[in-house]
C-alpha atoms as a PDB file:
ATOM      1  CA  UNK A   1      -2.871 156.719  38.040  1.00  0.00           C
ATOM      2  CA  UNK A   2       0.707 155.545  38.185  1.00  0.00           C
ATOM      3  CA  UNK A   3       2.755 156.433  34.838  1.00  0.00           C
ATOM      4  CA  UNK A   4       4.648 153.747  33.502  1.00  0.00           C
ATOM      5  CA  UNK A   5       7.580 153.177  30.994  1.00  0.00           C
ATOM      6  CA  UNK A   6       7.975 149.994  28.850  1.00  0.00           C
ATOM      7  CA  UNK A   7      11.010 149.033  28.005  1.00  0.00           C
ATOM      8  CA  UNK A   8      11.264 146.267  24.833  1.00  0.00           C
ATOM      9  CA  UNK A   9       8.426 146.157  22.344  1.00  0.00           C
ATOM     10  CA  UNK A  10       8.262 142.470  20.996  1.00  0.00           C
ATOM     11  CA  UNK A  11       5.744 139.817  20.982  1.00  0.00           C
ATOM     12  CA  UNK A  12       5.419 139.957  25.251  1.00  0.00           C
ATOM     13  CA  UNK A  13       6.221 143.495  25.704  1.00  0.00           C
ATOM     14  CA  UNK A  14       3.213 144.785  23.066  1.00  0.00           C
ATOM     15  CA  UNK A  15       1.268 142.151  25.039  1.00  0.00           C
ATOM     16  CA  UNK A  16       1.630 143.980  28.510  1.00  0.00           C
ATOM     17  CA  UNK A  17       1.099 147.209  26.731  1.00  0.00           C
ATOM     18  CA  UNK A  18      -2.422 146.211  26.267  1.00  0.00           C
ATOM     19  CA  UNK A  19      -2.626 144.796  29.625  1.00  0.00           C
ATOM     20  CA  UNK A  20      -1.777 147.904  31.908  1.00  0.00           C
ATOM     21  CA  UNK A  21      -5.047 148.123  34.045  1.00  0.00           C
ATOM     22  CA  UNK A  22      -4.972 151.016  36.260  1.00  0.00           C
ATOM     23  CA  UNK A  23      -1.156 152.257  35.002  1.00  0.00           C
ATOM     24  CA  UNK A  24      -1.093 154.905  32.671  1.00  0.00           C
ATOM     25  CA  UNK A  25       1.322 154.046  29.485  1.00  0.00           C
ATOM     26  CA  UNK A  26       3.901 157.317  28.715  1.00  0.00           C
ATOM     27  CA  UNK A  27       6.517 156.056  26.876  1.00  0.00           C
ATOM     28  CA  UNK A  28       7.588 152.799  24.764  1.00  0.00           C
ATOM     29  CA  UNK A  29      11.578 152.150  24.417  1.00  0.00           C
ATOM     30  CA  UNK A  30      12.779 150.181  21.905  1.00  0.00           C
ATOM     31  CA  UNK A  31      16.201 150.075  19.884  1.00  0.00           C
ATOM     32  CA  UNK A  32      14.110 148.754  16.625  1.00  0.00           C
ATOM     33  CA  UNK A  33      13.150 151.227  14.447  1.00  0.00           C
ATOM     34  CA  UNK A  34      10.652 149.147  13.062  1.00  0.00           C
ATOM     35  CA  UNK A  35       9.188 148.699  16.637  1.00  0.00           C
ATOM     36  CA  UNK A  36       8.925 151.742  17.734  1.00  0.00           C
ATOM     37  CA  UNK A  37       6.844 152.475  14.612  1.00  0.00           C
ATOM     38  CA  UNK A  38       4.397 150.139  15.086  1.00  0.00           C
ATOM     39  CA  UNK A  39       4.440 151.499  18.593  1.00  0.00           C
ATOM     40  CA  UNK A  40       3.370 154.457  17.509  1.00  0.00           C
ATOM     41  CA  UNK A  41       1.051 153.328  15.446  1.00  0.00           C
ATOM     42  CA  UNK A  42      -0.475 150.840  18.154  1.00  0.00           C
ATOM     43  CA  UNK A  43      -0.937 154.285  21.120  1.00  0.00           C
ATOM     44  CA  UNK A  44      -1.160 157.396  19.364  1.00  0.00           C
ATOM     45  CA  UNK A  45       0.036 160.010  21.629  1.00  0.00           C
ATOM     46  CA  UNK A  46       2.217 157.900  23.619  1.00  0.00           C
ATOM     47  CA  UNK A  47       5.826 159.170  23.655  1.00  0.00           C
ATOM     48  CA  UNK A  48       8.148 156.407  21.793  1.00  0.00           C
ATOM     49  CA  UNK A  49      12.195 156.656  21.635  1.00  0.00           C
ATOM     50  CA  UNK A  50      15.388 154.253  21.554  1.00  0.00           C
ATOM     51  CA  UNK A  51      16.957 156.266  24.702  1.00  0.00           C
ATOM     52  CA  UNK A  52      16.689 154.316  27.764  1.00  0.00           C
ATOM     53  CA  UNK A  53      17.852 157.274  29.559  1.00  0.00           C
ATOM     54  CA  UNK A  54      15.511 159.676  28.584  1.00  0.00           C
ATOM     55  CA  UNK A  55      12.530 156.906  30.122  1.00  0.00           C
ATOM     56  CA  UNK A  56      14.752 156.837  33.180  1.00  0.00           C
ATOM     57  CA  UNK A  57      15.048 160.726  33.534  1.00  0.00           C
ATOM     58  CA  UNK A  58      11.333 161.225  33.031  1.00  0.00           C
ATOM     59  CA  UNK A  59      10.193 162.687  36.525  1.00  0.00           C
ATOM     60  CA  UNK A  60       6.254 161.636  35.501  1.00  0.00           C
ATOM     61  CA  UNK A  61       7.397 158.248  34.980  1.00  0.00           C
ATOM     62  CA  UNK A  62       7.175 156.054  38.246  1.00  0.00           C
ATOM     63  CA  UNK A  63       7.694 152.826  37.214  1.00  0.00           C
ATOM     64  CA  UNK A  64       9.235 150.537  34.178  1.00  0.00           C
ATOM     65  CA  UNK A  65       8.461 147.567  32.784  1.00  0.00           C
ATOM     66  CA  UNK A  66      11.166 145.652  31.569  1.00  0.00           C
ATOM     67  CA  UNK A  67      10.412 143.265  28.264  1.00  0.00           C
ATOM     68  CA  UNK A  68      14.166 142.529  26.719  1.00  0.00           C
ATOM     69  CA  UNK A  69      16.120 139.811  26.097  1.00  0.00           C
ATOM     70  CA  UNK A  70      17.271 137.657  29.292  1.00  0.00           C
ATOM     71  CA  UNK A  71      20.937 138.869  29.217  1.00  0.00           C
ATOM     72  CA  UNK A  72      19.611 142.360  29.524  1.00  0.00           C
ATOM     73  CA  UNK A  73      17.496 142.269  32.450  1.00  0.00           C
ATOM     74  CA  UNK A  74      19.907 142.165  35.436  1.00  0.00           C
ATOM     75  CA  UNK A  75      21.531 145.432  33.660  1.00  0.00           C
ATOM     76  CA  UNK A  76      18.441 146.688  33.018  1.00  0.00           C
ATOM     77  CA  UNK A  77      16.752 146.356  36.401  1.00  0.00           C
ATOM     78  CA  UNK A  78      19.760 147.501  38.376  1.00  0.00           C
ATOM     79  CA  UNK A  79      19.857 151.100  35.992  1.00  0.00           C
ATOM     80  CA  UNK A  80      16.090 151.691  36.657  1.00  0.00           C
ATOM     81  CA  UNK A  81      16.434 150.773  40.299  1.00  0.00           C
ATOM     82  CA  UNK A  82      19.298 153.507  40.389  1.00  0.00           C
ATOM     83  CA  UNK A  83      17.042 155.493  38.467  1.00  0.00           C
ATOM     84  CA  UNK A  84      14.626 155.247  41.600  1.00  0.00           C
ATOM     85  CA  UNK A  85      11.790 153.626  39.440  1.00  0.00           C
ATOM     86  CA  UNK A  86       9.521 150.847  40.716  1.00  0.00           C
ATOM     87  CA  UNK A  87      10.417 147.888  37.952  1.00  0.00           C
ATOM     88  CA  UNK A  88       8.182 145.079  36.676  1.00  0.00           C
ATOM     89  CA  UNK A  89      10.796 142.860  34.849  1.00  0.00           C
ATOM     90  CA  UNK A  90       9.941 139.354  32.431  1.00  0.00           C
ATOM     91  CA  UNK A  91      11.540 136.342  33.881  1.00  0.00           C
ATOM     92  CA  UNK A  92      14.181 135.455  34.505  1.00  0.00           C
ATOM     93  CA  UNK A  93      14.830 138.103  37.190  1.00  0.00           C
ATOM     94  CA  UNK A  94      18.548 137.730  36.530  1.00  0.00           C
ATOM     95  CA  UNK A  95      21.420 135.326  35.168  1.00  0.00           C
ATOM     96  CA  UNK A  96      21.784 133.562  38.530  1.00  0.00           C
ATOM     97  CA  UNK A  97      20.710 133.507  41.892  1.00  0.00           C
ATOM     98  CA  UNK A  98      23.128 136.487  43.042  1.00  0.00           C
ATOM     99  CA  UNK A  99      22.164 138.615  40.501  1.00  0.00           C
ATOM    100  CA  UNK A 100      18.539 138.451  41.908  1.00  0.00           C
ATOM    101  CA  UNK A 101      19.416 138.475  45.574  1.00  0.00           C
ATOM    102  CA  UNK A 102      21.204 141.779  44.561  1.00  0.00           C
ATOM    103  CA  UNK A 103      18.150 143.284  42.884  1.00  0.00           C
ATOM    104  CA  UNK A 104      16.161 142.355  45.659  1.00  0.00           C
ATOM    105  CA  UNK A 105      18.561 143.982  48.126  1.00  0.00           C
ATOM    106  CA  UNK A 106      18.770 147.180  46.199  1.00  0.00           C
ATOM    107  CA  UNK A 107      15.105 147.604  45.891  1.00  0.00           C
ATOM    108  CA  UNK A 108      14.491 147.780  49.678  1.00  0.00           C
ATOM    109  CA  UNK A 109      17.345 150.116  49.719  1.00  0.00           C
ATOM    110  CA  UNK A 110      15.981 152.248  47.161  1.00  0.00           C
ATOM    111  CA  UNK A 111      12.587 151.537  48.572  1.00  0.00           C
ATOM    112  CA  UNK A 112      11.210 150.609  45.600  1.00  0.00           C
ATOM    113  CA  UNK A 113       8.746 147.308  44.300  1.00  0.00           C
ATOM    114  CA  UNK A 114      10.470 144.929  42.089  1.00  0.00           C
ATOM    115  CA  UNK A 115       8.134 142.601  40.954  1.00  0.00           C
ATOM    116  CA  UNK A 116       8.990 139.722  38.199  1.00  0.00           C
ATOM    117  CA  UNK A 117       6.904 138.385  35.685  1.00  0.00           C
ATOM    118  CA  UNK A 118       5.619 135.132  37.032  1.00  0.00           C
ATOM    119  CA  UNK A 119       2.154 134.767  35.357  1.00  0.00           C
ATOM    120  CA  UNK A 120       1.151 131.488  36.404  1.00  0.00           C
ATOM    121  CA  UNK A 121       0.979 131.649  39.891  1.00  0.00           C
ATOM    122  CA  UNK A 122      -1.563 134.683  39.293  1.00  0.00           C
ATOM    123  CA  UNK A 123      -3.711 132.615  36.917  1.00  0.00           C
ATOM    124  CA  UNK A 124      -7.538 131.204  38.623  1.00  0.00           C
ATOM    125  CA  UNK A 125      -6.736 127.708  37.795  1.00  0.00           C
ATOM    126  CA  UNK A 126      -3.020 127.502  39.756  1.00  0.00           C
ATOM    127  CA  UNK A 127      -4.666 129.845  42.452  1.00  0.00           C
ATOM    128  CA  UNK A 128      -7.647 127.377  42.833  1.00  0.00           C
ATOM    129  CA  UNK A 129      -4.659 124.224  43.242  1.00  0.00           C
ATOM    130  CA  UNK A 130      -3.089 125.683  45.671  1.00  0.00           C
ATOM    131  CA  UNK A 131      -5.986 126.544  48.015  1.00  0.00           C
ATOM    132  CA  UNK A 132      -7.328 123.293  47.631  1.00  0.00           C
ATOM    133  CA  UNK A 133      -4.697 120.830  47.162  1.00  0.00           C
ATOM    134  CA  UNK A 134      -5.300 119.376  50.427  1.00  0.00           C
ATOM    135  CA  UNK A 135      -8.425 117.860  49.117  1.00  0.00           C
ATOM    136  CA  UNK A 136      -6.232 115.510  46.890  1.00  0.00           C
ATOM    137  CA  UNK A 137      -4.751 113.827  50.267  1.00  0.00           C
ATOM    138  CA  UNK A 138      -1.447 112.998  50.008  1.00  0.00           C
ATOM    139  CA  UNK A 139       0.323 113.750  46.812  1.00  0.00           C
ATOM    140  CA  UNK A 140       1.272 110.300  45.189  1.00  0.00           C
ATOM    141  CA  UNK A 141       2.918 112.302  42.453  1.00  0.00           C
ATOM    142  CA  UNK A 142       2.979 115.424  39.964  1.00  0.00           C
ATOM    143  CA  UNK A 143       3.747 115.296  36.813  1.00  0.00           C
ATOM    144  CA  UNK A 144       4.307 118.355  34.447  1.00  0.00           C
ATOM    145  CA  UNK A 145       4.473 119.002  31.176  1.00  0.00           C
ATOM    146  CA  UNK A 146       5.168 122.519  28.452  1.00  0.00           C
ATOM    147  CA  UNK A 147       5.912 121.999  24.952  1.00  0.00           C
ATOM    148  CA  UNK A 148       6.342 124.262  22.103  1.00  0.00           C
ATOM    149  CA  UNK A 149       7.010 127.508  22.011  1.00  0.00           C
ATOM    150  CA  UNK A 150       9.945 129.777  20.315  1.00  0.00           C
ATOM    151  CA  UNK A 151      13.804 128.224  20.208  1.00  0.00           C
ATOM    152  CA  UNK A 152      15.579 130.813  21.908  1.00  0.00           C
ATOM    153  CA  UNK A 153      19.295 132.014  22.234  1.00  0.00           C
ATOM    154  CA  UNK A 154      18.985 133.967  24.684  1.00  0.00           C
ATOM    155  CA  UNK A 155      18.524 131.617  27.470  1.00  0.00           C
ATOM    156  CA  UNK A 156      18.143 127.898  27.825  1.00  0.00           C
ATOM    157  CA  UNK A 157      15.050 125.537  27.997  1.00  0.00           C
ATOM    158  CA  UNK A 158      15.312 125.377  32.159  1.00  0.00           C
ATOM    159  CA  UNK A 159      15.291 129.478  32.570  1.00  0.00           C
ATOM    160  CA  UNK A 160      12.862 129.873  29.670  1.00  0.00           C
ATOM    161  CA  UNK A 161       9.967 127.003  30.318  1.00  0.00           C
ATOM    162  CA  UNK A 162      11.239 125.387  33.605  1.00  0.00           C
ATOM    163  CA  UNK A 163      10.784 128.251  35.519  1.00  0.00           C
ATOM    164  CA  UNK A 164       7.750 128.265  35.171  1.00  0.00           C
ATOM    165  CA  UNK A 165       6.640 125.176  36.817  1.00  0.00           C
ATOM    166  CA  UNK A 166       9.521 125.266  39.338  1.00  0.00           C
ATOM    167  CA  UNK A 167       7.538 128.548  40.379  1.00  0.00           C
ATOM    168  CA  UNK A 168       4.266 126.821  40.649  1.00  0.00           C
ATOM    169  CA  UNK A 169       5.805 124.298  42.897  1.00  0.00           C
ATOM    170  CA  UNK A 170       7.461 126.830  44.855  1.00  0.00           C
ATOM    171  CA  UNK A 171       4.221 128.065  45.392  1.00  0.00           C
ATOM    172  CA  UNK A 172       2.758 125.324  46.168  1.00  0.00           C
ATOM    173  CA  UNK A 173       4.736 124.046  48.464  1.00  0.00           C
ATOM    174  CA  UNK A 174       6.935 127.098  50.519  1.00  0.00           C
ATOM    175  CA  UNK A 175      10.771 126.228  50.937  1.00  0.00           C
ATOM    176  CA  UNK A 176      10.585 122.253  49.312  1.00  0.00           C
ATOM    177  CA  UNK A 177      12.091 123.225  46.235  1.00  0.00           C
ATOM    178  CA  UNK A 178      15.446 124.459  48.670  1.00  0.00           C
ATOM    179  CA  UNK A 179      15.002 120.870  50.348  1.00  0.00           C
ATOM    180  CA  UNK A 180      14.157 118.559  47.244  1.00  0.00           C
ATOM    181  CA  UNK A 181      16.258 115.228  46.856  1.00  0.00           C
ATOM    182  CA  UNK A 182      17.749 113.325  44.392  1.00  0.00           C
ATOM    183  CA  UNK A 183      17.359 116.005  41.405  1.00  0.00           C
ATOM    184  CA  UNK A 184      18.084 114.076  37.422  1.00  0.00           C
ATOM    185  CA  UNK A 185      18.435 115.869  34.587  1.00  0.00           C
ATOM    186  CA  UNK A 186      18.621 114.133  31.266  1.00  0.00           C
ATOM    187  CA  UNK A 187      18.304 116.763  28.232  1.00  0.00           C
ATOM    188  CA  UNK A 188      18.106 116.383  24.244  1.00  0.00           C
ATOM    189  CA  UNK A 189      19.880 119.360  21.493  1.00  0.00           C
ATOM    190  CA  UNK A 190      18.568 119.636  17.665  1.00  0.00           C
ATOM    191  CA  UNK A 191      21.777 119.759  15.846  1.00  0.00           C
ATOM    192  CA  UNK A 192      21.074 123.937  14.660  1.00  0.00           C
ATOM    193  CA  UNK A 193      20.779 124.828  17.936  1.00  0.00           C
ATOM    194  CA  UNK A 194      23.155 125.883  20.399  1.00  0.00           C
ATOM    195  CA  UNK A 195      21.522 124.635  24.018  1.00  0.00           C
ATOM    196  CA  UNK A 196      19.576 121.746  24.522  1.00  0.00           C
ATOM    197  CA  UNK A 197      15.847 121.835  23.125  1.00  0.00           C
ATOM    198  CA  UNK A 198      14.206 119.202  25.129  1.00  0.00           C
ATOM    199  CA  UNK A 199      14.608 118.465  28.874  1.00  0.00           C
ATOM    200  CA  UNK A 200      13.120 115.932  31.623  1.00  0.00           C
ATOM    201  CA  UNK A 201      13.930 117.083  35.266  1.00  0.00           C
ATOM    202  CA  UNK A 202      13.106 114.477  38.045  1.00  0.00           C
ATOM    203  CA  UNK A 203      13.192 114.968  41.789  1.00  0.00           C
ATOM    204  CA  UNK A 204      11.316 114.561  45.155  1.00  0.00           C
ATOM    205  CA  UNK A 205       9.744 117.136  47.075  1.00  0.00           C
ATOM    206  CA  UNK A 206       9.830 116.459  51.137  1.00  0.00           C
ATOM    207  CA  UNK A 207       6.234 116.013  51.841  1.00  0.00           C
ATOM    208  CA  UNK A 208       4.296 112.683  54.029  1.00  0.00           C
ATOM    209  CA  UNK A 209       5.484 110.425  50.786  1.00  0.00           C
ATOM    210  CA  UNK A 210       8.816 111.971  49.146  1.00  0.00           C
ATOM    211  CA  UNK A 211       6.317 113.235  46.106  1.00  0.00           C
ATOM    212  CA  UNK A 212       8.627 112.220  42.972  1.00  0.00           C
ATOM    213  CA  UNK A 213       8.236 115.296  40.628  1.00  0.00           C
ATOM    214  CA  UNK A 214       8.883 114.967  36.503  1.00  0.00           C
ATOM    215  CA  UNK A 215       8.933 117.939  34.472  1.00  0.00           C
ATOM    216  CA  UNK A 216       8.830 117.725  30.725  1.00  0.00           C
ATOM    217  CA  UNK A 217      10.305 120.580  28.121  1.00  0.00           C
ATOM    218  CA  UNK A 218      10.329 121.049  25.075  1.00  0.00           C
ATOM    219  CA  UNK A 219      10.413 123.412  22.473  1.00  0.00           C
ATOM    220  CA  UNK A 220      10.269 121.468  19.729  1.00  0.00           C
ATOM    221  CA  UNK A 221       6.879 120.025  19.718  1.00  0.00           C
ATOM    222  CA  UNK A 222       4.536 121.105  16.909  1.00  0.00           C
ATOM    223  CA  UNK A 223       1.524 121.637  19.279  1.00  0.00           C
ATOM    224  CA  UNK A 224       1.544 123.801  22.685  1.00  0.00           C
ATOM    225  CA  UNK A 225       1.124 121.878  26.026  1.00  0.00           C
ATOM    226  CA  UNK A 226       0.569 123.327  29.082  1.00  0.00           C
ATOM    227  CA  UNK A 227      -0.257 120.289  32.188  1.00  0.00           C
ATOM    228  CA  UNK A 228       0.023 118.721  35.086  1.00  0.00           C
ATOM    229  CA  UNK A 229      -1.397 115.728  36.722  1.00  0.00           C
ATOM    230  CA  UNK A 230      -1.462 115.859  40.683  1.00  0.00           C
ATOM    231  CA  UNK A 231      -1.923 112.710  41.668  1.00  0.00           C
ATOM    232  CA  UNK A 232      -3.538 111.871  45.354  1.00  0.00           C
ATOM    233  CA  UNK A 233      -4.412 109.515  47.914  1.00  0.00           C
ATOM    234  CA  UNK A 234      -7.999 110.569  47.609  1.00  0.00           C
ATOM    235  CA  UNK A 235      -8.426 112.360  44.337  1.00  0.00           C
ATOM    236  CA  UNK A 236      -6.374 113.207  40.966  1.00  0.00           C
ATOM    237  CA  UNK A 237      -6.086 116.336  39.563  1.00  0.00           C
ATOM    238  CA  UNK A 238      -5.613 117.361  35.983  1.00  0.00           C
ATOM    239  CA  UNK A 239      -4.765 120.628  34.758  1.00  0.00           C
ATOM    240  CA  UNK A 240      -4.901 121.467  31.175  1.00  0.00           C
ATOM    241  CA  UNK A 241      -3.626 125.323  30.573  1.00  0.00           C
ATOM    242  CA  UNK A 242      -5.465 124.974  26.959  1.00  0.00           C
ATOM    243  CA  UNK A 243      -8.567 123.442  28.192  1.00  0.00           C
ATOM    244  CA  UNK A 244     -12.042 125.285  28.099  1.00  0.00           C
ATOM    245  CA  UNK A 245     -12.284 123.937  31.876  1.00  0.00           C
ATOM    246  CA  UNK A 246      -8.864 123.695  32.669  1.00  0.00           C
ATOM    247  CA  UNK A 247      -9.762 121.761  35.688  1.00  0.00           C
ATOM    248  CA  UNK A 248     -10.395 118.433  36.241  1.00  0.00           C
ATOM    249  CA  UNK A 249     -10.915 116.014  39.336  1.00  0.00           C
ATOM    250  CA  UNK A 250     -11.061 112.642  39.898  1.00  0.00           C
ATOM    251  CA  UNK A 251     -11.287 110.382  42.431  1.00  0.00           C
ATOM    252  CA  UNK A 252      -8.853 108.292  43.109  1.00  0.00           C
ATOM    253  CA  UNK A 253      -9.593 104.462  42.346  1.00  0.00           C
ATOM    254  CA  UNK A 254      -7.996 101.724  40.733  1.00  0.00           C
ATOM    255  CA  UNK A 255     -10.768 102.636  37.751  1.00  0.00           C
ATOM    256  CA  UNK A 256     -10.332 105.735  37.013  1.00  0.00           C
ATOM    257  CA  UNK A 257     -11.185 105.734  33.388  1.00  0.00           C
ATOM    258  CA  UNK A 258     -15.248 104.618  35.003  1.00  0.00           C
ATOM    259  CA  UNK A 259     -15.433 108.194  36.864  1.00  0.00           C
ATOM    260  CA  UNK A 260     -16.518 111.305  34.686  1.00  0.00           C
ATOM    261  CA  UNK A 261     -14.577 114.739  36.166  1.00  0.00           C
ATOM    262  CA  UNK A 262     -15.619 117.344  38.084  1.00  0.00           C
ATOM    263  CA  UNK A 263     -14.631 120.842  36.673  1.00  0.00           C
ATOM    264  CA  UNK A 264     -14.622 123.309  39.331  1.00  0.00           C
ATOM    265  CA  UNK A 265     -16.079 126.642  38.778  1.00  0.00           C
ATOM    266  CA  UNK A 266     -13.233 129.324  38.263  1.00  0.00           C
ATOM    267  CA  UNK A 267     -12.580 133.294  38.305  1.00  0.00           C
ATOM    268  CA  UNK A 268     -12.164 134.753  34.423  1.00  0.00           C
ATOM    269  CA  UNK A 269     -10.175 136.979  35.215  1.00  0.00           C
ATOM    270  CA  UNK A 270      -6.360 137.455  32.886  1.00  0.00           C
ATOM    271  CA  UNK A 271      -3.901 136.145  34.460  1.00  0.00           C
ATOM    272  CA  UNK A 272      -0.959 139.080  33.292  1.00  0.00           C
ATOM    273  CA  UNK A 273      -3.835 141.569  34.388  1.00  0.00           C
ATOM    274  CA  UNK A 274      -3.818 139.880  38.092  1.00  0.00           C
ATOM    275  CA  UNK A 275      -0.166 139.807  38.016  1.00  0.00           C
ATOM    276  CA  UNK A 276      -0.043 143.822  36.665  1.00  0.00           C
ATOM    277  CA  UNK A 277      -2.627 144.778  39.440  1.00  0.00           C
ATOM    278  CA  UNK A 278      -0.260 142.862  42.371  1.00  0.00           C
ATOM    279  CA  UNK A 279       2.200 145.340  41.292  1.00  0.00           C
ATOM    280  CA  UNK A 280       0.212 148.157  40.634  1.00  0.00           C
ATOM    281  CA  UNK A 281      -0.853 147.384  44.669  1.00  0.00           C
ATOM    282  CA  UNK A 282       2.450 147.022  45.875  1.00  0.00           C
ATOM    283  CA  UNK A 283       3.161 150.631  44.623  1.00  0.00           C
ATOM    284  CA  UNK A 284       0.374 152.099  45.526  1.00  0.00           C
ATOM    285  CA  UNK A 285       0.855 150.155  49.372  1.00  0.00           C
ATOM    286  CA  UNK A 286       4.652 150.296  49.453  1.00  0.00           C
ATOM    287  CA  UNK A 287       4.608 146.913  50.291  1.00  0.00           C
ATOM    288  CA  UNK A 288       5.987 143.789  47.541  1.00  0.00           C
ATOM    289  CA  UNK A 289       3.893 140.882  47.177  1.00  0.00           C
ATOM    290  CA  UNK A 290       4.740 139.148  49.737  1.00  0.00           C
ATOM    291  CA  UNK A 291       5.362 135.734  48.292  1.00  0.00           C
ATOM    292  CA  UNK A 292       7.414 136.643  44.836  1.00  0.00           C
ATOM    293  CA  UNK A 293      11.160 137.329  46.283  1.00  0.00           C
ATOM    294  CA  UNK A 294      10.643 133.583  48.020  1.00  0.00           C
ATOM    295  CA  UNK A 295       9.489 131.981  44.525  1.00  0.00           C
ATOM    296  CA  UNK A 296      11.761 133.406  42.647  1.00  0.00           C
ATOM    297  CA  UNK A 297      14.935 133.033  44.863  1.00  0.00           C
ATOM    298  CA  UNK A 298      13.388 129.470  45.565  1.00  0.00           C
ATOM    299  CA  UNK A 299      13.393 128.630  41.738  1.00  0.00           C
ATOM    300  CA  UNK A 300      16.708 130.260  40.537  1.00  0.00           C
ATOM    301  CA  UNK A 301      18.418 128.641  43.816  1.00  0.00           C
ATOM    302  CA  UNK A 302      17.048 124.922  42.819  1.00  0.00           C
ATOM    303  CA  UNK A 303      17.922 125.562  39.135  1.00  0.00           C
ATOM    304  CA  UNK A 304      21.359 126.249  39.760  1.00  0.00           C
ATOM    305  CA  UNK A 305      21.700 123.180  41.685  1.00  0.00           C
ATOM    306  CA  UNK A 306      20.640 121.516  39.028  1.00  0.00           C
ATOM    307  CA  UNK A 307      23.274 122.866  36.603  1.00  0.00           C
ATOM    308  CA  UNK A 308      25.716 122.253  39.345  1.00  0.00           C
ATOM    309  CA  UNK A 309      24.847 118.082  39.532  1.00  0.00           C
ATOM    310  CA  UNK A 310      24.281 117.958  35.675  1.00  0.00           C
ATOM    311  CA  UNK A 311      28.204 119.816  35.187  1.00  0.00           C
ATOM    312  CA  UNK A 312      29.507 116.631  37.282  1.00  0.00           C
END
């Protein structure tokens, strides 16, 4: 069993703390009293404390897990990696692109697995997409959509919910996001808050028929919406994050609305488990998964262009 640290006890961080799979939990690190209470209420016998140090100067402790606020992580990550302690850190991986490319570069120095929290791409129904998108034909179009969730000040709407489906179409489609064309960005700001609260990000990814890509954010929306539609040559494809059968294909006609969807059978497995146990592996193998430095250097690099045509 590999022992693990957990750094930040909020809403995500007591999530993965109930999520740990084959890692053995040893300590919880939080600067919140009133956390690290309800830490120790939530794993008797597990060591809690407010020094970051003393989880970094444990010798039993192989790895942390990094659950703070975004302007914390680079920080964060760089100390543990310094520390010589595999790290499994919440996206964003960093501010900006060099702040990841540096992480990256000091954990093959260090020899050590830095792994990011991208929990989509380890979920069945994105899995199933990408092994079978071919079966759509050519992509006519995707369109992608997630709504609601909790205003934060800590980052902004792109590095909070766009990541996510940049990710997703990173790993879809390998190097197109560091090719895409013609990238819009037209974005909305609720007069209390500081960044904008509402986003729609347009571009084309370089496949057979420059696929025109919209994204749609929000966190303002009183319900929670997780979608996409992948539109094909030969079939559609609709994927509801919410849905019982999250799932659904259709063939591609002028009728759609006449043709009843097929659901594909999926794996139940959790998502955040999957994505624990890839870096639980890459430990155990010395070897990263192999595809997460490309996503995530993909995504950060394409949402910095962004910023850069929206600033001019």
């Amino acid at each position: 069993m590999i022992a693990v640290g957990l750094i930040g006890y909020g809403y995500w961080g007591q999530k993965i703390a109930r999520h740990l799979g084959r890692f053995t939990l040893k300590s919880i690190c939080d600067t919140s009293l009133d956390r690290l209470q309800e830490a120790q209420r939530d794993f008797k016998g597990v060591q809690v404390t407010p020094s970051i140090a003393q989880v970094l100067d444990d010798p039993k402790i192989q790895a942390v897990l990094i659950i703070t606020p975004v302007n914390t992580h680079y920080a964060l990550a760089k100390q543990a990696l310094l520390a010589n302690k595999h790290v499994f850190i919440e996206k964003p991986l960093g501010a900006c692109l060099a702040q990841a490319k540096e992480l990256y570069a000091l954990a093959k120095q260090q020899q050590k697995i830095l792994h990011c929290d991208l929990t989509f791409i380890y979920s069945a129904p994105i899995r199933w997409i990408q092994k079978n998108l071919g079966m759509l034909g050519d992509v006519l179009s995707i369109t992608s959509r997630r709504l609601g969730g909790i205003c934060r000040e800590d980052t902004n709407i792109l590095y909070d919910l766009g990541l996510h489906d940049l990710s997703i179409l990173s790993f879809f489609y390998p190097n197109a996001l560091c090719v895409a064309t013609n990238p819009t960005l037209h974005q909305a700001s609720h007069p209390d808050h500081p960044t904008p609260t509402s986003t729609c990000l347009n571009f084309y990814l370089p496949t057979p028929k420059q696929t025109p890509i919209s994204i749609y954010l929000s966190w303002l929306s009183p319900f929670k919406v997780r979608d996409m539609l992948i539109m094909g040559t030969q079939n559609t494809l609709y994927y509801n994050d919410n849905a019982p059968n999250p799932i659904a294909l259709y063939p591609t006609t002028l009728n759609p609305q006449q043709t009843p969807p097929h659901h594909p059978p999926l794996s139940p497995s959790s998502a955040l488990l999957n994505c624990l146990e890839s870096f639980y592996e890459g430990i155990l193998n010395t070897t990263p998964c192999p595809q997460q430095e490309r996503i995530i250097l993909d995504a950060l690099g394409f949402l910095e262009k962004i910023e850069g045509v929206c600033a001019h």
